[in-house]
PDB file of N, CA and C in Angstrom:
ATOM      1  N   UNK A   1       0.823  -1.198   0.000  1.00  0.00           N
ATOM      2  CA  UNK A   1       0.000   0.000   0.000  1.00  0.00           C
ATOM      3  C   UNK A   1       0.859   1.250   0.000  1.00  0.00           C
ATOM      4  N   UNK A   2       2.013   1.023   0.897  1.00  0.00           N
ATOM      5  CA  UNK A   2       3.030   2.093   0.739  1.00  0.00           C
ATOM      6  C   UNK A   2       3.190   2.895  -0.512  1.00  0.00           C
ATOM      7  N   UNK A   3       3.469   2.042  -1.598  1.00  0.00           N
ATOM      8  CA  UNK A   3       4.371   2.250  -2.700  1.00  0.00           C
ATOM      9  C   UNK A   3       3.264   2.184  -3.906  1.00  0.00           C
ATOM     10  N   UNK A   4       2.004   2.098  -3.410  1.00  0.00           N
ATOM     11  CA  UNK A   4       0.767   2.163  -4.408  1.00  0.00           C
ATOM     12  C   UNK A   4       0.892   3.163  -5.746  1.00  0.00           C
ATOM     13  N   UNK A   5       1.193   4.448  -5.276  1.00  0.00           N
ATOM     14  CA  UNK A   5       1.472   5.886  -6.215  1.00  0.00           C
ATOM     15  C   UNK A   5       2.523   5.612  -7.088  1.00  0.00           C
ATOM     16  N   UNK A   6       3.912   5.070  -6.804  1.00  0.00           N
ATOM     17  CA  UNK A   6       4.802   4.788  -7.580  1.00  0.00           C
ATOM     18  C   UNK A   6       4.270   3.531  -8.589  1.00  0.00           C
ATOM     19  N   UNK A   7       3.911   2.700  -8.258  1.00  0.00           N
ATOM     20  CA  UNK A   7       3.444   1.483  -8.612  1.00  0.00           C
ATOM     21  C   UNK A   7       2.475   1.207 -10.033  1.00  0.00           C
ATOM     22  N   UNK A   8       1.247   1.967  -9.531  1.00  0.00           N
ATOM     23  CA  UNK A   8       0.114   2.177 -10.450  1.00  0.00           C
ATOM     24  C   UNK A   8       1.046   3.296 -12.001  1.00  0.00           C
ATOM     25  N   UNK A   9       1.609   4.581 -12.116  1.00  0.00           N
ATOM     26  CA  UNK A   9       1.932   4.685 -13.184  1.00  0.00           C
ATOM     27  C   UNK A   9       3.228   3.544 -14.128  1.00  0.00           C
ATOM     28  N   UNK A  10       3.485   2.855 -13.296  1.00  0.00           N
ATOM     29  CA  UNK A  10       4.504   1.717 -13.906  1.00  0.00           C
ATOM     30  C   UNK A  10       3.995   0.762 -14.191  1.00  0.00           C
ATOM     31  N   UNK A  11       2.888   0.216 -13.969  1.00  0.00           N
ATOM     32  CA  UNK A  11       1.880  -0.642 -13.931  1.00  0.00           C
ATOM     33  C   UNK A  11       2.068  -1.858 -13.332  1.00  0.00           C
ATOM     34  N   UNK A  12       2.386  -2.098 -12.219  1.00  0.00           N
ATOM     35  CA  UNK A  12       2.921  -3.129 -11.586  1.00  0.00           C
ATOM     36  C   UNK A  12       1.618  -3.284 -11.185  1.00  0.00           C
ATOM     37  N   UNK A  13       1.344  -4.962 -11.183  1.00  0.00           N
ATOM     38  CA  UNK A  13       0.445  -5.679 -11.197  1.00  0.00           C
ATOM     39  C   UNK A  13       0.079  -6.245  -9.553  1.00  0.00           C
ATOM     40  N   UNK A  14       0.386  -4.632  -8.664  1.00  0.00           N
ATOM     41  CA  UNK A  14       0.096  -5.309  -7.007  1.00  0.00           C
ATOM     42  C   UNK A  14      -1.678  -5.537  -6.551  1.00  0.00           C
ATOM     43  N   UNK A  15      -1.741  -6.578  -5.471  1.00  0.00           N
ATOM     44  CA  UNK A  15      -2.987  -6.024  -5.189  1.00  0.00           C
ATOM     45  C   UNK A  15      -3.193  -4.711  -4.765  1.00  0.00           C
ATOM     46  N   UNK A  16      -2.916  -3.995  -4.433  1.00  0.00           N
ATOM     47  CA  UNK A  16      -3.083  -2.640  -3.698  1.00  0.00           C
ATOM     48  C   UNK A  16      -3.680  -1.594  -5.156  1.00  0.00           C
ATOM     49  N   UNK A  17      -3.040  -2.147  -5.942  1.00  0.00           N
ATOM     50  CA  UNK A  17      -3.200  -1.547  -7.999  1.00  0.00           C
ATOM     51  C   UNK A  17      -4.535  -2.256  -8.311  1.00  0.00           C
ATOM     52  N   UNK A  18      -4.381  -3.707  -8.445  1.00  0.00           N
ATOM     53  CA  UNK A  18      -5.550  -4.415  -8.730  1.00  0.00           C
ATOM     54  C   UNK A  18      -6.911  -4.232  -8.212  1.00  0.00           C
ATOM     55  N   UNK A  19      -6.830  -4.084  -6.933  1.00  0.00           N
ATOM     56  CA  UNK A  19      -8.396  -4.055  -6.200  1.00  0.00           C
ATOM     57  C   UNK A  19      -8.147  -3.023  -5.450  1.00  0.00           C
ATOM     58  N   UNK A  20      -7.025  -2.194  -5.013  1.00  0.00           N
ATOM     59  CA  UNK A  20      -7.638  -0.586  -4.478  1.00  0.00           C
ATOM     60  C   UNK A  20      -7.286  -0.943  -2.924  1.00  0.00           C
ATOM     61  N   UNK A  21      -7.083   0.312  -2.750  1.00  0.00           N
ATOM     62  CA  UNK A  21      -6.415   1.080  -1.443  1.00  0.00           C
ATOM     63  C   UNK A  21      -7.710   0.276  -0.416  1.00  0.00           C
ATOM     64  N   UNK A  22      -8.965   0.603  -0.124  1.00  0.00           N
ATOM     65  CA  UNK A  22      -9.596   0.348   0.278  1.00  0.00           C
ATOM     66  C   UNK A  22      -9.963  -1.294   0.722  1.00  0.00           C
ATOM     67  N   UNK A  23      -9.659  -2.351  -0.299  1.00  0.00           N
ATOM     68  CA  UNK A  23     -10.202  -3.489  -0.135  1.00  0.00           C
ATOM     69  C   UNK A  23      -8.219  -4.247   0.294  1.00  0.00           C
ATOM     70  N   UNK A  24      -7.739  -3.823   0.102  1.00  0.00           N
ATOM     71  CA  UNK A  24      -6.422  -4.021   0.398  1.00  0.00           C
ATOM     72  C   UNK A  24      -6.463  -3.617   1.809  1.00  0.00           C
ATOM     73  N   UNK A  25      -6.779  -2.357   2.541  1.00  0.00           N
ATOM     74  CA  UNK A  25      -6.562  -2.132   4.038  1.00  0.00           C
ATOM     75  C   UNK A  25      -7.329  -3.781   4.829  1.00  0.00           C
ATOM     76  N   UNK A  26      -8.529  -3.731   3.895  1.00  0.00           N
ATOM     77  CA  UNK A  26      -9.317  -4.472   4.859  1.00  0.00           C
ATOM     78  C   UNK A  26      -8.614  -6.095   4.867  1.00  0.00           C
ATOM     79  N   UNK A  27      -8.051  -6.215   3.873  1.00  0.00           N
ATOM     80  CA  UNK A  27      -7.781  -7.554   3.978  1.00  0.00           C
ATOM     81  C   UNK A  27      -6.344  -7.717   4.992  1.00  0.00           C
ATOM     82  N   UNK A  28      -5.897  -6.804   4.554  1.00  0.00           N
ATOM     83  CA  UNK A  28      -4.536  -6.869   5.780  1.00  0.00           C
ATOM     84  C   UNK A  28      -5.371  -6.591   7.471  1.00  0.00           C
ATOM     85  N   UNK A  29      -5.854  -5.933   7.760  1.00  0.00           N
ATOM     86  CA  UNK A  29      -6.871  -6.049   8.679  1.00  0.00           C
ATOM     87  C   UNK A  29      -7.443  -7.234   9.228  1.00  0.00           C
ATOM     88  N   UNK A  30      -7.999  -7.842   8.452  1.00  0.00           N
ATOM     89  CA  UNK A  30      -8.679  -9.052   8.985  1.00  0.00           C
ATOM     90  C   UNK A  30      -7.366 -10.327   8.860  1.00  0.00           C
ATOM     91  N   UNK A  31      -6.553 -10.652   8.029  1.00  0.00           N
ATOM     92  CA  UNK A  31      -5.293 -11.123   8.081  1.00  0.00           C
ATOM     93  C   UNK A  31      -4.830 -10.856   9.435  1.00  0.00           C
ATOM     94  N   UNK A  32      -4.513  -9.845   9.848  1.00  0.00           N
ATOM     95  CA  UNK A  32      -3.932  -9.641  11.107  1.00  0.00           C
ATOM     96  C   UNK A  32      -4.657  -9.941  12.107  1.00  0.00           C
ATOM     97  N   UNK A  33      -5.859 -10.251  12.173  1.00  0.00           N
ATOM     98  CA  UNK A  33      -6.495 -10.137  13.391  1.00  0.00           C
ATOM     99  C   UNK A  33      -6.526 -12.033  13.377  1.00  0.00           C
ATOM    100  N   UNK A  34      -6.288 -12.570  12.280  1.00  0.00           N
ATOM    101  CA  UNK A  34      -6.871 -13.932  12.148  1.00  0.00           C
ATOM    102  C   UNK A  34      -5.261 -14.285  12.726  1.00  0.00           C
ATOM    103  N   UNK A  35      -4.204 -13.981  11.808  1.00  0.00           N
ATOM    104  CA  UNK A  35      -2.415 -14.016  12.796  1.00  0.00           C
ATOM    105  C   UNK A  35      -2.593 -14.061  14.167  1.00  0.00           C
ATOM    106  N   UNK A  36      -3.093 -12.830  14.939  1.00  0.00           N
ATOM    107  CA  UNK A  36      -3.405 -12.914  16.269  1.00  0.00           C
ATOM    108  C   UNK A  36      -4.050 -14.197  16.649  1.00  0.00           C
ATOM    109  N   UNK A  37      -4.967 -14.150  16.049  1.00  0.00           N
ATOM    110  CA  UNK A  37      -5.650 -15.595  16.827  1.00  0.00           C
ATOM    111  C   UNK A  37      -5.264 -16.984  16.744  1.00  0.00           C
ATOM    112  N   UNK A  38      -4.224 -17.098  15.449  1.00  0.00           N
ATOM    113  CA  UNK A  38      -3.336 -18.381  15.523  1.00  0.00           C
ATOM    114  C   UNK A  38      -2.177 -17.980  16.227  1.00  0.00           C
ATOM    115  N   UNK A  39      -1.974 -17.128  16.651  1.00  0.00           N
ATOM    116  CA  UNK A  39      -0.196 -17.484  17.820  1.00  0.00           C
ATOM    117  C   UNK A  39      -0.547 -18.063  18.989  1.00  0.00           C
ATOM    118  N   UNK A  40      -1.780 -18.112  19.468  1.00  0.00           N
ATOM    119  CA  UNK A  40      -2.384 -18.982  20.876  1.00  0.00           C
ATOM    120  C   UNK A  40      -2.414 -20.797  20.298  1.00  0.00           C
ATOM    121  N   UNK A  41      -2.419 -20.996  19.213  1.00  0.00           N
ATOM    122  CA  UNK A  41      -2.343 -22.230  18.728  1.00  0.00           C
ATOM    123  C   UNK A  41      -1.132 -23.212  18.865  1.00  0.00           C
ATOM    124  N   UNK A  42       0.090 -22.680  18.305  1.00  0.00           N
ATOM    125  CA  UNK A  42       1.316 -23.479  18.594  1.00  0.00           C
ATOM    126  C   UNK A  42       1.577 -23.969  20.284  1.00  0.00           C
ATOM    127  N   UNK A  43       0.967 -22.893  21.355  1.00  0.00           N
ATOM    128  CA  UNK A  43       1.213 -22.897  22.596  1.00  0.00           C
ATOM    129  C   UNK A  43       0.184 -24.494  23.174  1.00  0.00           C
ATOM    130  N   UNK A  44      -1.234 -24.202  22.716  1.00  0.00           N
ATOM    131  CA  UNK A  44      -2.069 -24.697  23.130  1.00  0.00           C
ATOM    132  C   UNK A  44      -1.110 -26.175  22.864  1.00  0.00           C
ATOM    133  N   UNK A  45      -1.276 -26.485  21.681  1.00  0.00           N
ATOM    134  CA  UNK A  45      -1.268 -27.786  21.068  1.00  0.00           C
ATOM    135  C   UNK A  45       0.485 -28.194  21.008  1.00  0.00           C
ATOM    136  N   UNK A  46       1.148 -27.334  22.262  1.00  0.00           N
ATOM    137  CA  UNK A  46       2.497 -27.626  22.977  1.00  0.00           C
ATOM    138  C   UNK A  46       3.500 -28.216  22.023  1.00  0.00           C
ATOM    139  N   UNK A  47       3.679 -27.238  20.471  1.00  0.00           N
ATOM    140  CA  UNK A  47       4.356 -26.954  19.600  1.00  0.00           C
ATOM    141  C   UNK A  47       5.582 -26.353  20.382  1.00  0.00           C
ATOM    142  N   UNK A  48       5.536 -25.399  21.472  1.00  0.00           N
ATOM    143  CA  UNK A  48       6.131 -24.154  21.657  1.00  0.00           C
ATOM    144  C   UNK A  48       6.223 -24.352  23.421  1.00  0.00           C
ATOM    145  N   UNK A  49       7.119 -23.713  24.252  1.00  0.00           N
ATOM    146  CA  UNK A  49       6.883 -23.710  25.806  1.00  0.00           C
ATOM    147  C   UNK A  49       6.312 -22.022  26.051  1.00  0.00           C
ATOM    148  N   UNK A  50       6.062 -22.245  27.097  1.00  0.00           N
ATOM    149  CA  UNK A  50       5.892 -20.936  28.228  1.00  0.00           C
ATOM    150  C   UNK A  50       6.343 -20.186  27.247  1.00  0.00           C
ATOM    151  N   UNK A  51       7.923 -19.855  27.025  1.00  0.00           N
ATOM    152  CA  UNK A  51       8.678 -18.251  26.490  1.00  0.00           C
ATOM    153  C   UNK A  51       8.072 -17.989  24.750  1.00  0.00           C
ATOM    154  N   UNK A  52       7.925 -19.034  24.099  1.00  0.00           N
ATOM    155  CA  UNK A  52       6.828 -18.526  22.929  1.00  0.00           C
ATOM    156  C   UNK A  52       5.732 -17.849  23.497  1.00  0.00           C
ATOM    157  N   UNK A  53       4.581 -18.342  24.270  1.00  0.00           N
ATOM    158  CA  UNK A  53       3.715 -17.257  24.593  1.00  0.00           C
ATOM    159  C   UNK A  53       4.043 -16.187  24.820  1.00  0.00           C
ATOM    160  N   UNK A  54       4.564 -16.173  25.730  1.00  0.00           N
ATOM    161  CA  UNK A  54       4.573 -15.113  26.876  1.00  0.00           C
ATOM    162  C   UNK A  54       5.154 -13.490  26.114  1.00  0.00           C
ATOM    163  N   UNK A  55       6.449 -13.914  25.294  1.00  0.00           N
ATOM    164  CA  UNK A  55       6.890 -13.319  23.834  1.00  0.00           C
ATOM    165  C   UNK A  55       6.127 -13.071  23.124  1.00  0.00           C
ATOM    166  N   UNK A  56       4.876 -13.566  22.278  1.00  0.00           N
ATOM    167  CA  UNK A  56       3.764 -13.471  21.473  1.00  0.00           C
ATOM    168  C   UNK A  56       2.997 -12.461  22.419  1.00  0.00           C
ATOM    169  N   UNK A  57       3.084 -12.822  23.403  1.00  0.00           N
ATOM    170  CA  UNK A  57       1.520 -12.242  23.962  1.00  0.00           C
ATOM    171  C   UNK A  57       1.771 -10.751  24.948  1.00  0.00           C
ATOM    172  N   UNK A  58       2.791 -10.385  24.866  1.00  0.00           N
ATOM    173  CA  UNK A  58       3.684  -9.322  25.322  1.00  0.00           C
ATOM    174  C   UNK A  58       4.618  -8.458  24.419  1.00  0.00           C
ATOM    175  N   UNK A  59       4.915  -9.309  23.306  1.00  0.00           N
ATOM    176  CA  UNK A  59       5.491  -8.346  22.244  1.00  0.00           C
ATOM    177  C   UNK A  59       4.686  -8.134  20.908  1.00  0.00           C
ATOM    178  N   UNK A  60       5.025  -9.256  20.393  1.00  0.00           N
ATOM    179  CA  UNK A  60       4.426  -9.682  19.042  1.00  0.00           C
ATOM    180  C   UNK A  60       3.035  -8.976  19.000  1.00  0.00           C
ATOM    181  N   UNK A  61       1.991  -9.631  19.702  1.00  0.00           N
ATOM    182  CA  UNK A  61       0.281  -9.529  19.516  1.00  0.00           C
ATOM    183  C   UNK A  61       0.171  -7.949  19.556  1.00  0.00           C
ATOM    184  N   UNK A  62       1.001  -7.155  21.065  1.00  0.00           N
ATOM    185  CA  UNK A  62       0.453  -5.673  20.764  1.00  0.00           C
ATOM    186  C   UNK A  62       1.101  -5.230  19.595  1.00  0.00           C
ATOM    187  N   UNK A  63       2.079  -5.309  19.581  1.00  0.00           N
ATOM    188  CA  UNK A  63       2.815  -4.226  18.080  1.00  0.00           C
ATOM    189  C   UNK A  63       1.565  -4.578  17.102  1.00  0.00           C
ATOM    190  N   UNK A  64       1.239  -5.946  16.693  1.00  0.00           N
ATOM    191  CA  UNK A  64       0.366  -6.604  15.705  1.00  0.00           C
ATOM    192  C   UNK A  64      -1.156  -5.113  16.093  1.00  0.00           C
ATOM    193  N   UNK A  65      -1.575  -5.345  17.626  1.00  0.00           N
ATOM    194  CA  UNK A  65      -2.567  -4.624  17.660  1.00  0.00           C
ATOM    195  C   UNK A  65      -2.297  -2.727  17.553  1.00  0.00           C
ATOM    196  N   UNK A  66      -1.437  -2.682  17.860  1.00  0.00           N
ATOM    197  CA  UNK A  66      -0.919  -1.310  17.610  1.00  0.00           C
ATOM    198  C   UNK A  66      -0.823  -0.901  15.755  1.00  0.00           C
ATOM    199  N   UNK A  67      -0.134  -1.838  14.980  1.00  0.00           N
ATOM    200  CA  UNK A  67      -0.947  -1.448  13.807  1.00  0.00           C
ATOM    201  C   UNK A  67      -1.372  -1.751  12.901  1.00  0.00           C
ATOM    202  N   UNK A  68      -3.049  -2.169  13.398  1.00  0.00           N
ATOM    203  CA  UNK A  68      -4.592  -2.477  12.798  1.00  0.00           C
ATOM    204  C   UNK A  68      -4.372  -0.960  13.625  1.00  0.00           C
ATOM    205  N   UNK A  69      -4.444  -0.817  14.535  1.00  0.00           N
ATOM    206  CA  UNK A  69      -4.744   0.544  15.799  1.00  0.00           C
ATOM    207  C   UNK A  69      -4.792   1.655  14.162  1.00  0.00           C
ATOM    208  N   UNK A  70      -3.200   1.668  13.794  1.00  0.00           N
ATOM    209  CA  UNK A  70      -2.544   2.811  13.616  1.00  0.00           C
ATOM    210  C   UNK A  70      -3.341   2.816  12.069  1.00  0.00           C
ATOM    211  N   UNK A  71      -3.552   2.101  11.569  1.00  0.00           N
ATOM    212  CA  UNK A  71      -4.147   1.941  10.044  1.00  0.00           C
ATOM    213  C   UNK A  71      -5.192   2.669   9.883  1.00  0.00           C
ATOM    214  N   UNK A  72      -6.556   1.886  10.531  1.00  0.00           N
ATOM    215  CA  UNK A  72      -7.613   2.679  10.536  1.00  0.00           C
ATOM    216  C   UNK A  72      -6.958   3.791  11.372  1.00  0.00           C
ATOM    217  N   UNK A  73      -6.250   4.418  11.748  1.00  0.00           N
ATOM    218  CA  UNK A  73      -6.724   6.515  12.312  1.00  0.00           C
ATOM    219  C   UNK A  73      -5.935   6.700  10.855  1.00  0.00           C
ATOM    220  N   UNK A  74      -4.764   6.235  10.625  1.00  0.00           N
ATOM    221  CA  UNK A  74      -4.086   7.165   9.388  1.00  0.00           C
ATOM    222  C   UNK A  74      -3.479   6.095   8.290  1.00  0.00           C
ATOM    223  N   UNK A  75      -3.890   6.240   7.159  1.00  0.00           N
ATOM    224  CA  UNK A  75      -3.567   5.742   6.021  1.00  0.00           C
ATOM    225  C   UNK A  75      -2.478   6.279   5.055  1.00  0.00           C
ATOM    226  N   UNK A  76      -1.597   7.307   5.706  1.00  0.00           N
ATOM    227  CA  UNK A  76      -0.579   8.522   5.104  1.00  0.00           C
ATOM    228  C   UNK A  76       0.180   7.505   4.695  1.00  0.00           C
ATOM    229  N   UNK A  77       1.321   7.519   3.578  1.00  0.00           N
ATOM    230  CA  UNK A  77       2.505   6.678   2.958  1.00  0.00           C
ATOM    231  C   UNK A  77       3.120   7.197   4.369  1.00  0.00           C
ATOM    232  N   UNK A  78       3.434   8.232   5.366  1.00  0.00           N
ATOM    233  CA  UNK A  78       4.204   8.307   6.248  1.00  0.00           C
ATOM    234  C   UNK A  78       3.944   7.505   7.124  1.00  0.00           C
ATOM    235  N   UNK A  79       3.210   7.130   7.403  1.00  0.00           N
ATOM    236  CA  UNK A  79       2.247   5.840   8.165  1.00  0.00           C
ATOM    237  C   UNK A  79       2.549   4.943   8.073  1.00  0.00           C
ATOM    238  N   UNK A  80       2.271   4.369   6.536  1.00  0.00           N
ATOM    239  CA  UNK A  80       2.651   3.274   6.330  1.00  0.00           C
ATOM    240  C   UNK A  80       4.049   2.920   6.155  1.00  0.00           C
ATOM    241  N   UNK A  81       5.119   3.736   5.884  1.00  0.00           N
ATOM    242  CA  UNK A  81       6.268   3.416   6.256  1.00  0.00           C
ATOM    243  C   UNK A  81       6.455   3.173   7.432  1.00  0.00           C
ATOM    244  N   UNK A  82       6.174   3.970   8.445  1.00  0.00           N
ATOM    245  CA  UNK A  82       6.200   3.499   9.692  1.00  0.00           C
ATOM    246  C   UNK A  82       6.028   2.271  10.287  1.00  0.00           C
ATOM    247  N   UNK A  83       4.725   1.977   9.676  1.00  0.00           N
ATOM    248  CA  UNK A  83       3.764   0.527   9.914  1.00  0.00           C
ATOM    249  C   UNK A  83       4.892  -0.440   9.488  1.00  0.00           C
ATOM    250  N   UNK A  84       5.341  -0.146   8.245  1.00  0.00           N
ATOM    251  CA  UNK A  84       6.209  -1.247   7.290  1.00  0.00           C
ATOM    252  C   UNK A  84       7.273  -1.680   8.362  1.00  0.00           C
ATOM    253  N   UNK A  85       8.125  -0.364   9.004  1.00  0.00           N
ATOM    254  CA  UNK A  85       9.208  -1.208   9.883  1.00  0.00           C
ATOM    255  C   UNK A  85       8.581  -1.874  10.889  1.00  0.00           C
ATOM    256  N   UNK A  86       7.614  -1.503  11.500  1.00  0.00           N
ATOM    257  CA  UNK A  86       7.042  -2.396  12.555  1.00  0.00           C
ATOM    258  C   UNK A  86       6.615  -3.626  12.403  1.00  0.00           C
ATOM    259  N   UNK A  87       6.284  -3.392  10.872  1.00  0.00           N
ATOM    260  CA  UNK A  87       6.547  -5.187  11.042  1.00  0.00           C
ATOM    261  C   UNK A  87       7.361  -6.114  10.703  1.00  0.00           C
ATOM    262  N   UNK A  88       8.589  -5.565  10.285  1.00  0.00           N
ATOM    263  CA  UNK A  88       9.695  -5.978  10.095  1.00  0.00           C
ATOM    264  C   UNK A  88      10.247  -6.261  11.541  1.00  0.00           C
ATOM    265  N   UNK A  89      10.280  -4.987  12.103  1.00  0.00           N
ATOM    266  CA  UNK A  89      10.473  -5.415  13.941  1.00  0.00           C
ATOM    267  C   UNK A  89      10.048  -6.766  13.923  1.00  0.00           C
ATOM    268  N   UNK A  90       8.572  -6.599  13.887  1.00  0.00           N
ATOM    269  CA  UNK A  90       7.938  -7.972  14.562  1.00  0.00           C
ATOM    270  C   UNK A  90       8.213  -8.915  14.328  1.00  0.00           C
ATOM    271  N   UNK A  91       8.446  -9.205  12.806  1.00  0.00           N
ATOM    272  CA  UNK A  91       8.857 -10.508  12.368  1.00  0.00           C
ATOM    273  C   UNK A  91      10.064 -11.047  13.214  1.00  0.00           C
ATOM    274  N   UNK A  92      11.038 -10.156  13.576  1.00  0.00           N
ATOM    275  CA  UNK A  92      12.154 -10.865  14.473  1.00  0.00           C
ATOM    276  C   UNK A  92      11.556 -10.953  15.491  1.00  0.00           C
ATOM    277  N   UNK A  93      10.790 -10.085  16.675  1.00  0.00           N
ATOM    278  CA  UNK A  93      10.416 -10.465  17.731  1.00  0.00           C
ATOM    279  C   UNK A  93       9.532 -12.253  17.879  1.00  0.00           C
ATOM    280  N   UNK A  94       8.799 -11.970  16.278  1.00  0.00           N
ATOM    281  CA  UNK A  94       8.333 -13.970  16.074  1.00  0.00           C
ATOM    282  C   UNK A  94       9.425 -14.798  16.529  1.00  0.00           C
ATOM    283  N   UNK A  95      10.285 -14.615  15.306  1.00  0.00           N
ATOM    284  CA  UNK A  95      11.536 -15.773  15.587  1.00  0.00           C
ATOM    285  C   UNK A  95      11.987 -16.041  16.808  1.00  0.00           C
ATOM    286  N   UNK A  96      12.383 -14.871  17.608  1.00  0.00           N
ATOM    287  CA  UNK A  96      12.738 -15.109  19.376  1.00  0.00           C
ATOM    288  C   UNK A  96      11.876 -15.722  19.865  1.00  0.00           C
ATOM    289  N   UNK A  97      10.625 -15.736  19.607  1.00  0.00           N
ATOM    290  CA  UNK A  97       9.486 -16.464  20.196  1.00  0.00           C
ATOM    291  C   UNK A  97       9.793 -18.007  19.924  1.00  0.00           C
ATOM    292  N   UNK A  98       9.987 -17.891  18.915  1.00  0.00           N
ATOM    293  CA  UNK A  98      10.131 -19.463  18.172  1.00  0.00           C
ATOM    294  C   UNK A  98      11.169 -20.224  18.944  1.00  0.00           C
ATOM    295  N   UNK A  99      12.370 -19.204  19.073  1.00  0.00           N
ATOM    296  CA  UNK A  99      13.611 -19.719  19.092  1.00  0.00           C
ATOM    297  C   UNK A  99      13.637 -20.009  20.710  1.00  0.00           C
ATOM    298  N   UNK A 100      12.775 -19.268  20.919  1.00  0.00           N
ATOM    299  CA  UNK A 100      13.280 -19.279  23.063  1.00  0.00           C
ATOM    300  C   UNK A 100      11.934 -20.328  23.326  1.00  0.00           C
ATOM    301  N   UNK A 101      10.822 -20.612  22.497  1.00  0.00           N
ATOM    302  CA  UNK A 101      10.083 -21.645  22.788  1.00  0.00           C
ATOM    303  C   UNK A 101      10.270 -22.670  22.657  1.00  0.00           C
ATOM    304  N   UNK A 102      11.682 -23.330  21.860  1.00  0.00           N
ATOM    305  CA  UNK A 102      11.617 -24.962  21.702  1.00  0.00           C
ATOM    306  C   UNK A 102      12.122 -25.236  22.535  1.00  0.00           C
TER     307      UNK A 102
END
């Protein structure tokens, strides 16, 4: 969604080009909220110990809820750059999860 403006006159074939700013927020939206609700899964079904949760459910899940948070108030490319490193953050904060849960 970031890079939508550059994108569309080059004609790069993203969803964000294909189906629009709008149906693109929502699907990353509900994606994320469905992510959230599978990181309680590996724990349950004792894939993972104690320090995967506790990591997920203290790091990972808020940043995750912080931005759906940050999306819907502001949709700015400054935003979404923002958003973009955060979830780059997160993705490593996953792996520690992973890595300190086996």
């Amino acid at each position: 969604m970031e890079d939508i403006k550059g994108d569309y006159p080059k004609g790069a074939n993203t969803f964000p080009v294909k189906y629009g700013f709008t149906k693109t927020k929502k699907i990353i939206i509900v994606s994320t909220l469905i992510l959230i609700a599978a990181t309680v899964y590996p724990f349950i079904f004792r894939f993972y110990k104690i320090e995967y949760f506790i990591i997920v459910m203290v790091v990972v899940n808020p940043i995750l809820i912080y931005i759906i948070s940050s999306l819907l108030k502001d949709d700015s490319s400054k935003n979404l750059n923002k958003l973009s490193f955060f979830l780059k953050l997160n993705m490593v904060f996953g792996l520690i999860a992973i890595y300190f849960g086996k």
